[in-house]
C-alpha atoms as a PDB file:
ATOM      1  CA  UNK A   1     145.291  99.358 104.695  1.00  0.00           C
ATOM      2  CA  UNK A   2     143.656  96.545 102.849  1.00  0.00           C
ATOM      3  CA  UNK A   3     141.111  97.698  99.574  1.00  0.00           C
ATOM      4  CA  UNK A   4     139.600  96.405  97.059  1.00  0.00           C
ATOM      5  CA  UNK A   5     140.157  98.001  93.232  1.00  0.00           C
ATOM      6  CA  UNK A   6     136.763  98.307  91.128  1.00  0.00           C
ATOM      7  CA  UNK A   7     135.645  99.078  87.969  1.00  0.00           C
ATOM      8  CA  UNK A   8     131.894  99.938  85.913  1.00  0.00           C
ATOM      9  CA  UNK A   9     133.150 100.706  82.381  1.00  0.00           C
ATOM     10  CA  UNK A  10     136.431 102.264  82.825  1.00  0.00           C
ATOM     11  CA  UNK A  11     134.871 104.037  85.986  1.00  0.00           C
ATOM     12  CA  UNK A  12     137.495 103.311  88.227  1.00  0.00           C
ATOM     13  CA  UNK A  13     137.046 103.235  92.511  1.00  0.00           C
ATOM     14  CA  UNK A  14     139.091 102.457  95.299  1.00  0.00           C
ATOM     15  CA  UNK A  15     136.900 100.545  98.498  1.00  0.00           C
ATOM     16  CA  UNK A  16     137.514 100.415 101.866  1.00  0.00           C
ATOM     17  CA  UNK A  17     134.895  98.272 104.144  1.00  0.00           C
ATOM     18  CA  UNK A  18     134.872  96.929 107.635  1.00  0.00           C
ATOM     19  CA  UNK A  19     137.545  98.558 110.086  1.00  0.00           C
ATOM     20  CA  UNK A  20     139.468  99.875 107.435  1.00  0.00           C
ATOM     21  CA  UNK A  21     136.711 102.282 106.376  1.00  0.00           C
ATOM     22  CA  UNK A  22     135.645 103.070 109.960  1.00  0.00           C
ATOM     23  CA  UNK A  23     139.338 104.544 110.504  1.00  0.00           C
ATOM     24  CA  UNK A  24     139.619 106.707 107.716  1.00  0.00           C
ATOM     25  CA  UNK A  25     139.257 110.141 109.912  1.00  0.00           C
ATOM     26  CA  UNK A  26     140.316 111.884 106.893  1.00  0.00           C
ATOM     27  CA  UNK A  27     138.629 110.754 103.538  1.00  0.00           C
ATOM     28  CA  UNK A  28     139.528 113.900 101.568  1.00  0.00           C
ATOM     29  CA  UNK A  29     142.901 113.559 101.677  1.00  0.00           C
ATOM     30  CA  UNK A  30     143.084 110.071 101.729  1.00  0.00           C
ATOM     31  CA  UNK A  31     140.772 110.380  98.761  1.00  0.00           C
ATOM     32  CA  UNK A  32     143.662 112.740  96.836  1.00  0.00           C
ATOM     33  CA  UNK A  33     146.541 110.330  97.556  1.00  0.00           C
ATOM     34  CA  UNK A  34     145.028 106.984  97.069  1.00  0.00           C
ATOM     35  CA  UNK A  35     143.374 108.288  94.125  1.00  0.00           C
ATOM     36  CA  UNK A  36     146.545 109.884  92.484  1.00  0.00           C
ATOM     37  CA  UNK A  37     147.629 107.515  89.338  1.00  0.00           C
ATOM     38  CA  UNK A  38     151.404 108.432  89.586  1.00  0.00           C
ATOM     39  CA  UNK A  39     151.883 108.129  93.719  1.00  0.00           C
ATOM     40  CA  UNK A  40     148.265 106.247  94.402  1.00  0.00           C
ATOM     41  CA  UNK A  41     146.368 103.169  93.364  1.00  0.00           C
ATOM     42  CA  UNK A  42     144.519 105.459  90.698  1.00  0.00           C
ATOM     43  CA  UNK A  43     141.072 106.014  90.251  1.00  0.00           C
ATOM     44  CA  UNK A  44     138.126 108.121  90.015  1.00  0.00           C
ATOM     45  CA  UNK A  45     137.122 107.951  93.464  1.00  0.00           C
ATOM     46  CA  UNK A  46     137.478 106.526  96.817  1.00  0.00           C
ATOM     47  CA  UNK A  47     134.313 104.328  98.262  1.00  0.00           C
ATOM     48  CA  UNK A  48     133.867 103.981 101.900  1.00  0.00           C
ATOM     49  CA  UNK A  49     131.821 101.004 102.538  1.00  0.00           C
ATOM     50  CA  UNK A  50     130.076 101.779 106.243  1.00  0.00           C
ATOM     51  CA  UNK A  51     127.274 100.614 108.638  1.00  0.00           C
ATOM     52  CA  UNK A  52     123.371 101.515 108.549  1.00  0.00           C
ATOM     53  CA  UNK A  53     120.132 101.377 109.244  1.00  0.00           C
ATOM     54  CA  UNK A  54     118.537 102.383 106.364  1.00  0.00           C
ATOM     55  CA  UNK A  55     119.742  99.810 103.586  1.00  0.00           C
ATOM     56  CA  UNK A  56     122.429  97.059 103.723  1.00  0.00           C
ATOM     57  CA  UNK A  57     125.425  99.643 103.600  1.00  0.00           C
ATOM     58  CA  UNK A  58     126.070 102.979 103.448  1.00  0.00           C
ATOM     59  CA  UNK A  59     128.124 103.998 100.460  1.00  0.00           C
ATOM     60  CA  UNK A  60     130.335 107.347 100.484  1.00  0.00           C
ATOM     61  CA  UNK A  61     131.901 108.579  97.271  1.00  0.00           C
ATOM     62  CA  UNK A  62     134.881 110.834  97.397  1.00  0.00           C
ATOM     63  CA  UNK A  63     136.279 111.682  94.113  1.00  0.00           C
ATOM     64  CA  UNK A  64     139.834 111.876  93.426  1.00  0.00           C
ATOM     65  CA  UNK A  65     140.226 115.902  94.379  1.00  0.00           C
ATOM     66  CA  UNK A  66     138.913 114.789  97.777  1.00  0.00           C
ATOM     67  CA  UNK A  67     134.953 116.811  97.074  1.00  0.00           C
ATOM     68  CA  UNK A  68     132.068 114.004  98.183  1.00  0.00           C
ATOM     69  CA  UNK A  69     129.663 112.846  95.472  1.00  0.00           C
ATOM     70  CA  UNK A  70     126.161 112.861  96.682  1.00  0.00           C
ATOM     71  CA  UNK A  71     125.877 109.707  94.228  1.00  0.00           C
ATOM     72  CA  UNK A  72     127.565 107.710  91.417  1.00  0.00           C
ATOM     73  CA  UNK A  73     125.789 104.802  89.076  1.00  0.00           C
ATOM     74  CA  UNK A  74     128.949 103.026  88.364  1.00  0.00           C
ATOM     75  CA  UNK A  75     130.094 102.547  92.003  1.00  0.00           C
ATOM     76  CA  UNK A  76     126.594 101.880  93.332  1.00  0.00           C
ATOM     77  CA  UNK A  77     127.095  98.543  90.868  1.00  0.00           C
ATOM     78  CA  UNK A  78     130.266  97.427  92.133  1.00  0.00           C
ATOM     79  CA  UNK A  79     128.696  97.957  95.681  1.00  0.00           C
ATOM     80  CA  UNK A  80     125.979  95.695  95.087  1.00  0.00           C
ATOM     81  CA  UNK A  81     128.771  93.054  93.915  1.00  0.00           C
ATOM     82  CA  UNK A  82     131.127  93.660  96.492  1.00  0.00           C
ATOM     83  CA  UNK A  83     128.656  92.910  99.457  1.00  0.00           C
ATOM     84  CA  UNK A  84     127.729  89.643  97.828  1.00  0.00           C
ATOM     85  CA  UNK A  85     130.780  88.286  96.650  1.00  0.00           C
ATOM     86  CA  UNK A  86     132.483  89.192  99.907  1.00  0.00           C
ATOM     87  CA  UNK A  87     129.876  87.368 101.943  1.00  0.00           C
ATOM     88  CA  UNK A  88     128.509  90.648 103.413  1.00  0.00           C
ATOM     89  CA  UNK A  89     124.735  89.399 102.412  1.00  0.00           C
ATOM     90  CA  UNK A  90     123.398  86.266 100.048  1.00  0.00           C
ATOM     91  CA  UNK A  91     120.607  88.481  98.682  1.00  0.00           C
ATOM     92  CA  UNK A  92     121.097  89.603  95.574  1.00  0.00           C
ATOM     93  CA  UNK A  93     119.006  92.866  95.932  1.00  0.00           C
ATOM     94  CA  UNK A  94     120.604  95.123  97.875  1.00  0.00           C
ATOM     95  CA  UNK A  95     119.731  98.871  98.965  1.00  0.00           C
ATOM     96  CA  UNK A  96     122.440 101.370  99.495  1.00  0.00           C
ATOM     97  CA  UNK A  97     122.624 104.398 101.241  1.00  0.00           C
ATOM     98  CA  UNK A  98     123.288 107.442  99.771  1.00  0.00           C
ATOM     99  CA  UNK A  99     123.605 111.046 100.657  1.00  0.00           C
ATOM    100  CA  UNK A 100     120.722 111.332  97.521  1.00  0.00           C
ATOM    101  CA  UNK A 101     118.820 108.463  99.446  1.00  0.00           C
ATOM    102  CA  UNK A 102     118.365 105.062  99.256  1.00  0.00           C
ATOM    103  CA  UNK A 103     119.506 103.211  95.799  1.00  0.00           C
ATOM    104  CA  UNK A 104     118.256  99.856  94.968  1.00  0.00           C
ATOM    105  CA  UNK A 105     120.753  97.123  93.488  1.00  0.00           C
ATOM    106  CA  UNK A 106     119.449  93.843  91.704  1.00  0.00           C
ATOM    107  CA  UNK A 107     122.329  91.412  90.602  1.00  0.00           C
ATOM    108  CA  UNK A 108     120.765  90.247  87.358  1.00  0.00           C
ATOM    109  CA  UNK A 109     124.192  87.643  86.741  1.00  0.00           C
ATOM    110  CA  UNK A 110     126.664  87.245  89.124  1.00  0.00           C
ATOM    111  CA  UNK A 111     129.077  85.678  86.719  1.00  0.00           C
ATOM    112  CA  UNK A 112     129.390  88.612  84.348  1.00  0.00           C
ATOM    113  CA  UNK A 113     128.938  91.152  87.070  1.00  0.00           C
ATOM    114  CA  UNK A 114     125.606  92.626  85.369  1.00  0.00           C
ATOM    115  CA  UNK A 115     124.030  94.848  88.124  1.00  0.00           C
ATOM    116  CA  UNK A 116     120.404  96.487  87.527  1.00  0.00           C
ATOM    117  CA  UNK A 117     120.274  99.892  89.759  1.00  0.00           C
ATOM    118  CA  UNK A 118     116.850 101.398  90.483  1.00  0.00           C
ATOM    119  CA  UNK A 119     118.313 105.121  90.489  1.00  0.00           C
ATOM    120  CA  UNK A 120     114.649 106.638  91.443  1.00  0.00           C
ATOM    121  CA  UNK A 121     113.017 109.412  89.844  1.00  0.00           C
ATOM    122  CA  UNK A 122     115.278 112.522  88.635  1.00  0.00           C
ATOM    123  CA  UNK A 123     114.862 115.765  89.798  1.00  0.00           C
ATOM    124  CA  UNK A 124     113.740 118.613  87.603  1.00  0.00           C
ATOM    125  CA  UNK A 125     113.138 121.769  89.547  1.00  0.00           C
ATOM    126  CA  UNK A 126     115.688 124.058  89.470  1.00  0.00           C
ATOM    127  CA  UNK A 127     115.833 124.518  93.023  1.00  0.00           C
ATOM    128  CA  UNK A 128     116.919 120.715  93.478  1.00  0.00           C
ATOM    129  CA  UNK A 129     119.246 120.423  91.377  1.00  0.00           C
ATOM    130  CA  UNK A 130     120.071 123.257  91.856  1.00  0.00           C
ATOM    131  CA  UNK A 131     120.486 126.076  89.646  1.00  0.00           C
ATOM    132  CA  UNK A 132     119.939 129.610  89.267  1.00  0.00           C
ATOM    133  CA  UNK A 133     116.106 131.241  88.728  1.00  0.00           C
ATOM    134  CA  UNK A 134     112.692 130.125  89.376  1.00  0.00           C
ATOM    135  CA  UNK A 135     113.233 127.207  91.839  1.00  0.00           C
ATOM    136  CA  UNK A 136     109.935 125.984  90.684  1.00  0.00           C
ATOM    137  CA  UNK A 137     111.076 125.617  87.120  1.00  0.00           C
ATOM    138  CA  UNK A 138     112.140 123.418  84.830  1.00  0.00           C
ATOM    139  CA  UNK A 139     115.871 123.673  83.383  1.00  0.00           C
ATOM    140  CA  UNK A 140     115.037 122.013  79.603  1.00  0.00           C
ATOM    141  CA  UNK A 141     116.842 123.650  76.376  1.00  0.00           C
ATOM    142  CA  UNK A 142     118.072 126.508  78.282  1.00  0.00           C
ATOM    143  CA  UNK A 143     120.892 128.723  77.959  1.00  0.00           C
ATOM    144  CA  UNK A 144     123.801 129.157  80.019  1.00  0.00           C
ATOM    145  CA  UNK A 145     126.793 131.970  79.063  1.00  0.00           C
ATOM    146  CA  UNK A 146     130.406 130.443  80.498  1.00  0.00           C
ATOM    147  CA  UNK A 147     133.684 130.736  79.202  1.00  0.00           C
ATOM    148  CA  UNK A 148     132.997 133.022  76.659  1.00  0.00           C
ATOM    149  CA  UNK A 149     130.286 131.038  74.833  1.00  0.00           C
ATOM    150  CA  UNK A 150     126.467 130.065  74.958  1.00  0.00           C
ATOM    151  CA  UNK A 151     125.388 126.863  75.717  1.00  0.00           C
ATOM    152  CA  UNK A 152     122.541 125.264  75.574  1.00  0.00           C
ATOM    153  CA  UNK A 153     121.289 122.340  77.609  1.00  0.00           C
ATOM    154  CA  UNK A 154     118.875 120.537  79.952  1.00  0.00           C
ATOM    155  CA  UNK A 155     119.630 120.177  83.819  1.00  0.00           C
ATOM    156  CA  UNK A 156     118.400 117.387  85.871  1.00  0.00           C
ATOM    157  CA  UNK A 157     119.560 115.785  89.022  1.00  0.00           C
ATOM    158  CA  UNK A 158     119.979 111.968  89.494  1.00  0.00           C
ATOM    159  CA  UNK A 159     120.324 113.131  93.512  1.00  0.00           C
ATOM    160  CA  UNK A 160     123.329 115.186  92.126  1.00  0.00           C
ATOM    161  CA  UNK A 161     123.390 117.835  89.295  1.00  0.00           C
ATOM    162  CA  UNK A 162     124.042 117.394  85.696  1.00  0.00           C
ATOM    163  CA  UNK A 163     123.709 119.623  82.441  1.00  0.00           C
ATOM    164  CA  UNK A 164     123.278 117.741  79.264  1.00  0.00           C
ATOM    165  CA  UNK A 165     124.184 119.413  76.002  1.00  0.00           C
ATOM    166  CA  UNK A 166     123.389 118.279  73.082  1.00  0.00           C
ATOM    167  CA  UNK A 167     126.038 118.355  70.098  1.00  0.00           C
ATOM    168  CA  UNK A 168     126.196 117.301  66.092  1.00  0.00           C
ATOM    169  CA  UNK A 169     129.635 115.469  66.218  1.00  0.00           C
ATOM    170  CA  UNK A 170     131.280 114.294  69.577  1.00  0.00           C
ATOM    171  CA  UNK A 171     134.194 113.906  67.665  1.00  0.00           C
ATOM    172  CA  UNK A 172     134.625 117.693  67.001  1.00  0.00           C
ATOM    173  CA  UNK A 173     133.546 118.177  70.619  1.00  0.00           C
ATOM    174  CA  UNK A 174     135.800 119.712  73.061  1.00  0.00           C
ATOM    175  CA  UNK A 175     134.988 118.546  76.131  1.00  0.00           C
ATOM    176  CA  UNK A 176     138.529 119.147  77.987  1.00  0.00           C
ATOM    177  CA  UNK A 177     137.664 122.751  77.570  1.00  0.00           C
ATOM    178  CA  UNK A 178     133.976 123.352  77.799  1.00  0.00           C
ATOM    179  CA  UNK A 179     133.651 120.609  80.401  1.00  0.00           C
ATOM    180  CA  UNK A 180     135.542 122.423  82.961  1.00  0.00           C
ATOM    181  CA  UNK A 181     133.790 125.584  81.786  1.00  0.00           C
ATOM    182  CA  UNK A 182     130.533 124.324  82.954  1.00  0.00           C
ATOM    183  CA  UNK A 183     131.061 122.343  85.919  1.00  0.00           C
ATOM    184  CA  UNK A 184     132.469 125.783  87.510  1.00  0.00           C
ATOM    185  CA  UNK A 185     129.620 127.832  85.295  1.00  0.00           C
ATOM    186  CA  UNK A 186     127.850 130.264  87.938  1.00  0.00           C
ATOM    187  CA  UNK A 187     124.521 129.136  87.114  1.00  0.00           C
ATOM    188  CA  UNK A 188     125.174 126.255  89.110  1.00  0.00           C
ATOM    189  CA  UNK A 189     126.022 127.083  92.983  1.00  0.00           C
ATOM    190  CA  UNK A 190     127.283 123.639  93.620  1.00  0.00           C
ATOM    191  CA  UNK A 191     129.094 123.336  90.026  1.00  0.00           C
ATOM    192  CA  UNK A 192     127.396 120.418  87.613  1.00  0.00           C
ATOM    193  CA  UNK A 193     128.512 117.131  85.763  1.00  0.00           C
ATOM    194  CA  UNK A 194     128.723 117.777  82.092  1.00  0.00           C
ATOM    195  CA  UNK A 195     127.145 115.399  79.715  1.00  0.00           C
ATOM    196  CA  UNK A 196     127.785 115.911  75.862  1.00  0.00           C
ATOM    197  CA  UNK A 197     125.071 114.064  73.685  1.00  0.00           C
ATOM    198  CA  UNK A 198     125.152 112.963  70.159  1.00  0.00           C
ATOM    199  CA  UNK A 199     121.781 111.500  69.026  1.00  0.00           C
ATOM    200  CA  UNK A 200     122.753 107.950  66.730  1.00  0.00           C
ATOM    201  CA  UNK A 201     119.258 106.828  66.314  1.00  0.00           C
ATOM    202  CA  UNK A 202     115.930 106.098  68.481  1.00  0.00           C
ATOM    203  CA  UNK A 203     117.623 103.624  71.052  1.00  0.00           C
ATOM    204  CA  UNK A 204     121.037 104.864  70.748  1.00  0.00           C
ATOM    205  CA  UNK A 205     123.343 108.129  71.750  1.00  0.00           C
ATOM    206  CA  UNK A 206     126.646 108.575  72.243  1.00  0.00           C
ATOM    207  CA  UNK A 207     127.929 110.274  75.524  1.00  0.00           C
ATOM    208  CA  UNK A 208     131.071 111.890  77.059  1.00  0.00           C
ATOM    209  CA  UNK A 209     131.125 113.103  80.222  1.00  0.00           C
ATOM    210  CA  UNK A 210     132.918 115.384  82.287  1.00  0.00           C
ATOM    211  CA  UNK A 211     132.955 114.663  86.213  1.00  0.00           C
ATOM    212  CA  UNK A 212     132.505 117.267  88.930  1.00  0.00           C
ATOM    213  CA  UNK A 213     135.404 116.500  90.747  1.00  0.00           C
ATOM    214  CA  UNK A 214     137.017 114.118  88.726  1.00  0.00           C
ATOM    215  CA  UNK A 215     137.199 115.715  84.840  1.00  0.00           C
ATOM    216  CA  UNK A 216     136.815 113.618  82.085  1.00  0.00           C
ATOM    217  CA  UNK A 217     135.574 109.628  83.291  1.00  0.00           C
ATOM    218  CA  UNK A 218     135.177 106.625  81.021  1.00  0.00           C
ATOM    219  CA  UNK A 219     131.273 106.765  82.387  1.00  0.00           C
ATOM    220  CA  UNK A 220     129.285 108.082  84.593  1.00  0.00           C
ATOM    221  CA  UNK A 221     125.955 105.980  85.324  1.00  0.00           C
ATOM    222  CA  UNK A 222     123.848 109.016  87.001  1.00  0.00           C
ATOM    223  CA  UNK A 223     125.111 111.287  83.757  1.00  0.00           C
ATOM    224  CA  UNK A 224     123.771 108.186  81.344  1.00  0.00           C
ATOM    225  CA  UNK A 225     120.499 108.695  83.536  1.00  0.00           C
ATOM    226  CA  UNK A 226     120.519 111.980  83.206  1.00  0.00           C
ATOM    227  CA  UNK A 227     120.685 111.915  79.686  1.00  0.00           C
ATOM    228  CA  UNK A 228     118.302 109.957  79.418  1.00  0.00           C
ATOM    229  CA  UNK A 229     116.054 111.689  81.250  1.00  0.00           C
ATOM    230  CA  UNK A 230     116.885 114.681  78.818  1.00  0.00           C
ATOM    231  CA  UNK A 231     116.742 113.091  75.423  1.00  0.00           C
ATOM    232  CA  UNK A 232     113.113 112.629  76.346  1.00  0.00           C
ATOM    233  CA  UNK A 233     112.351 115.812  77.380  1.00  0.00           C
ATOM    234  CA  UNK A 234     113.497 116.714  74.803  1.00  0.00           C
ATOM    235  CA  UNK A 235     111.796 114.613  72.270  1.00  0.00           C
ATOM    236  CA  UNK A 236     115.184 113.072  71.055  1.00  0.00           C
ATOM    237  CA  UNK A 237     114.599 109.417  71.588  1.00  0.00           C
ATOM    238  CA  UNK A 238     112.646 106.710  73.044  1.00  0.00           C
ATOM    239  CA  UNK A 239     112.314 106.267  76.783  1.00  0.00           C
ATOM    240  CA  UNK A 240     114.632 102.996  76.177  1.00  0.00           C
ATOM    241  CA  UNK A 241     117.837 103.502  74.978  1.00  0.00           C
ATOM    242  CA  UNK A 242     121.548 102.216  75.241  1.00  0.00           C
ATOM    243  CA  UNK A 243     123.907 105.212  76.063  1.00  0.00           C
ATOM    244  CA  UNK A 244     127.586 104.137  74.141  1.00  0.00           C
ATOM    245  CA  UNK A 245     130.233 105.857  76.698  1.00  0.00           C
ATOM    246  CA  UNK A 246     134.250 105.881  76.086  1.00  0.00           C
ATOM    247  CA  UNK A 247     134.276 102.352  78.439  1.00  0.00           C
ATOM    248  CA  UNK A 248     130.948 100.531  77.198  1.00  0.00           C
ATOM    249  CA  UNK A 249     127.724 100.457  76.854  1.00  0.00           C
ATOM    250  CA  UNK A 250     124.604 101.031  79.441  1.00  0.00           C
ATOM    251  CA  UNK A 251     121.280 100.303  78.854  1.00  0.00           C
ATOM    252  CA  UNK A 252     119.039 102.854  80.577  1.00  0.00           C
ATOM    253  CA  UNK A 253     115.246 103.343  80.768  1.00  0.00           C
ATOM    254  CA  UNK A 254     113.072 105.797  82.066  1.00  0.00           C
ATOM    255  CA  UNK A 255     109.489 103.827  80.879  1.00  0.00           C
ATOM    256  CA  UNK A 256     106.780 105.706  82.991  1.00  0.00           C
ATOM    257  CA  UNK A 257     108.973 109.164  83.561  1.00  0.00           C
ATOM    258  CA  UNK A 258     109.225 108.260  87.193  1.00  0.00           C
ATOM    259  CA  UNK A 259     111.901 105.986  88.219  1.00  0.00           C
ATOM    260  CA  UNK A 260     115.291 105.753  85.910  1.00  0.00           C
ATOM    261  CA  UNK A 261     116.453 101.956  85.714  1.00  0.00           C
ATOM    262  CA  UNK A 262     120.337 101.637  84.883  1.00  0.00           C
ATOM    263  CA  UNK A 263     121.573  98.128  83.763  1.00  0.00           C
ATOM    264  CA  UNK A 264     125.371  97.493  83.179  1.00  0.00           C
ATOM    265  CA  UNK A 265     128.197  95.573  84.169  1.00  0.00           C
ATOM    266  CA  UNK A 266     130.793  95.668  86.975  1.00  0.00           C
ATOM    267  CA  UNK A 267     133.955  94.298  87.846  1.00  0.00           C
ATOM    268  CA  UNK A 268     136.670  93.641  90.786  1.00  0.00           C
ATOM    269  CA  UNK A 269     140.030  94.241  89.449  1.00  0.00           C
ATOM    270  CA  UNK A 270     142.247  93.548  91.982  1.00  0.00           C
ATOM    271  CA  UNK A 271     142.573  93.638  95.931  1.00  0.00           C
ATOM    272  CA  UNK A 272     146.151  94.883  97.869  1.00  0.00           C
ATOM    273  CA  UNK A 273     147.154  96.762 101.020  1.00  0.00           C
ATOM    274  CA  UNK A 274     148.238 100.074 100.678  1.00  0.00           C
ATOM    275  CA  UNK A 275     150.725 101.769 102.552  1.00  0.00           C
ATOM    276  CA  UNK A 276     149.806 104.982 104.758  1.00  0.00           C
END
């Protein structure tokens, strides 16, 4: 089974295109064992790279405990690369889609495998995100009780759900413990991606993420998005800003509070055949 290994800052995926992708009758499972860094290839998720007609490819994201993404930034990058470097198009904007609709792609530099996503406008309402109460409500600086302990944070949806939570010192934040907490947390009926915030300046934050799905990631490109989308809602920072994440940098902007634009780098790391 021939794939392709990719990376967006540390964000690591497993593609399969063409036949190979077509076959997969399974992708859970083959998710689990292809994923699995002691017995697999290892990586976040598994990408399955299949026919449409409603973009240039459709783009299914199974994370490594075989649940399916609705989304993910950092693949939707190395997408956009892998169709034009493979000879798939010779366009370099390219719409994917999505089970959270279509994504626009823009290579902005081939060379250094800088990708510009147009991730569309995030999703407030507590009913799409979704999340317990007033579907008709907005989720910003509210309180959640899980584990034990209170948190506080903002929910939005990038086309899949996240809860950002602001915090003082990431350092002293322990997100191996309240990340699983509150991706599971029973205000959230189809659990949440966990984004923990610390505010550096204006244009800056730094961000750790925990992954529904996949646990703690190197980045997430919908959670940078996402928190964002929060830090202005919350009156935190400007509409501009470059999220610092364990595996690099993103530069995300939200400039008229409709459409979130993502800009960051991806990369092929190597291609192989694996062995059913």
């Amino acid at each position: 089974m021939k794939f392709t290994k990719y990376n967006g800052l540390g964000n690591d995926f497993v593609f399969l295109d063409g036949q190979t992708a077509l076959s997969v009758k399974d992708p859970a499972s083959l998710a689990i064992k292809m994923c699995n860094r002691r017995t697999g290839i290892g990586a976040d998720g598994l990408v399955l790279l299949l026919p449409t007609d409603k973009g240039d490819v459709r783009m299914r994201i199974i994370n490594s405990d075989g649940s399916e993404a609705e989304m993910c930034g950092n693949a939707s990058r190395c997408v956009a690369l892998h169709w034009l470097q493979n000879g798939f198009t010779t366009q370099k904007k390219i719409t994917l889609d999505t089970l959270a609709g279509p994504i626009i792609t823009e290579i902005v530099d081939e060379k250094s495998g800088l990708v510009r996503v147009d991730m569309g406008a995030p999703r407030l309402m507590r009913g799409q995100i979704p999340m317990t109460g007033n579907p008709d409500e907005r989720a910003i600086s509210t309180q959640v009780e899980t584990g034990g302990r209170l948190f506080t944070g903002t929910a939005v949806s990038m086309g899949n759900p996240h809860f950002v939570v602001f915090v003082d010192d990431m350092d002293k934040t322990p997100v191996q413990t309240w990340g699983p907490a509150l991706e599971t947390c029973a205000d959230f009926p189809k659990k949440t991606n966990v984004e923990f915030v610390q505010i550096l300046d204006n244009n800056t934050v730094r961000m750790r993420v925990w992954e529904r799905g996949a646990g703690i990631t190197q980045a997430c490109g919908t959670g940078s998005c996402a928190t964002a989308v929060a830090c202005v809602l919350n009156k935190k920072t400007a509409p501009e800003i470059t999220v610092k994440l364990d595996g690099g940098d993103l530069h995300i902007a939200w400039p008229q509070q409709d459409h979130v634009f993502m800009t960051g780098p991806a990369r092929r790391v190597f291609t192989g055949d694996y062995i059913l």
